[in-house]
Protein backbone atom coordinates (compact mmCIF):
# COMPACT_ATOMS: atom_id res chain seq x y z
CA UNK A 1 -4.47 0.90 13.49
CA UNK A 2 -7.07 3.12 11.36
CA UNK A 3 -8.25 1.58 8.28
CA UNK A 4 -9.18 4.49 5.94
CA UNK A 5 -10.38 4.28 1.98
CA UNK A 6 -9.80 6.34 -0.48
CA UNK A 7 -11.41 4.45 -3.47
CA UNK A 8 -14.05 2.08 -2.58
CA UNK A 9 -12.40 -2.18 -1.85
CA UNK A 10 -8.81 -0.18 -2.01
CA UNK A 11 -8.19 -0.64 1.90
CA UNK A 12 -5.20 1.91 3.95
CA UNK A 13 -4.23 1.15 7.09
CA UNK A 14 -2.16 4.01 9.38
CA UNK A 15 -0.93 3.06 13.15
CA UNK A 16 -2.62 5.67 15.43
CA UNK A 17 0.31 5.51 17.78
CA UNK A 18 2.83 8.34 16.11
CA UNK A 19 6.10 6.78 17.82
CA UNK A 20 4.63 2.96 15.47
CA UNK A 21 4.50 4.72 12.25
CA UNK A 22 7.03 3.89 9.39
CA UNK A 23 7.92 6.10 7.19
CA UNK A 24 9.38 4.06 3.58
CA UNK A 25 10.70 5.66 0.59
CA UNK A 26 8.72 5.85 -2.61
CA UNK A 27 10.36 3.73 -5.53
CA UNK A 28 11.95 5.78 -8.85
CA UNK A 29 8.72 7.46 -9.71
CA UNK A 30 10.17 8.52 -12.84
CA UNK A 31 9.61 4.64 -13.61
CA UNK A 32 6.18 3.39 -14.52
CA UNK A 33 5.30 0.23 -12.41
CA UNK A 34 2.50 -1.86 -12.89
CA UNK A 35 1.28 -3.92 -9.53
CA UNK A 36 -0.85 -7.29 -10.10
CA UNK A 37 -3.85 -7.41 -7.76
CA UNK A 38 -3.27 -8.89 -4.37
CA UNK A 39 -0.28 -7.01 -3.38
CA UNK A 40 0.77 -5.20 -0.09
CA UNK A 41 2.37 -2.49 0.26
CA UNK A 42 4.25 0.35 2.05
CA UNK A 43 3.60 3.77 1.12
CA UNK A 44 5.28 6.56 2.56
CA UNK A 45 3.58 6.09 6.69
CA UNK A 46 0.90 3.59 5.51
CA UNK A 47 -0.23 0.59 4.37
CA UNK A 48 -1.96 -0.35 1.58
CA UNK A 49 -3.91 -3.40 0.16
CA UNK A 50 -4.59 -3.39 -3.54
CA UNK A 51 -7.06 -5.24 -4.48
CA UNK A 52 -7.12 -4.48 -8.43
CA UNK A 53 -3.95 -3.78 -11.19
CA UNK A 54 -2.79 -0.51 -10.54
CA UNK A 55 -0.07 1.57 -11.27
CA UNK A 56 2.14 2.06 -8.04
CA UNK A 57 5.39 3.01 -6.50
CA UNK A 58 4.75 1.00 -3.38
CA UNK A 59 7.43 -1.21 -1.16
CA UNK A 60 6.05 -4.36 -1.44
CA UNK A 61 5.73 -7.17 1.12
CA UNK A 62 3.81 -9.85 0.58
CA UNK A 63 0.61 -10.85 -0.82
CA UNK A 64 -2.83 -11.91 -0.66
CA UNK A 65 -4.54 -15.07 -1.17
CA UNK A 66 -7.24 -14.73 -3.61
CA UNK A 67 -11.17 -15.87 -3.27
């Protein structure tokens, strides 16, 4: 696993190993979905942590614990 950011405390993580990599569906993006902080999240071969509210069309799968 790589852990790559995009925007800065937004965290990705990809799996170096091509044959470990997931690749999930995006929901309806024609629907606007709004993602409390704290979520996880698939996104087409990542993962992704969001740490604020954000607009999103990830798979979610669990949650984090807050500070």
């Amino acid at each position: 696993m790589i852990g790559i950011g995009f925007y800065r405390d937004y965290p990705f993580a990809i799996p170096l190993n091509i044959k470990y990599r997931l690749s999930v569906p995006k929901y309806n993006p024609y629907i606007e979905l709004i993602h409390p902080d704290g979520l996880c999240g698939f996104r087409r071969n990542y993962v992704a942590i969001c740490p604020i509210e954000s607009p999103g069309d990830y798979q979610l799968f669990g949650r984090t614990i807050s500070a």
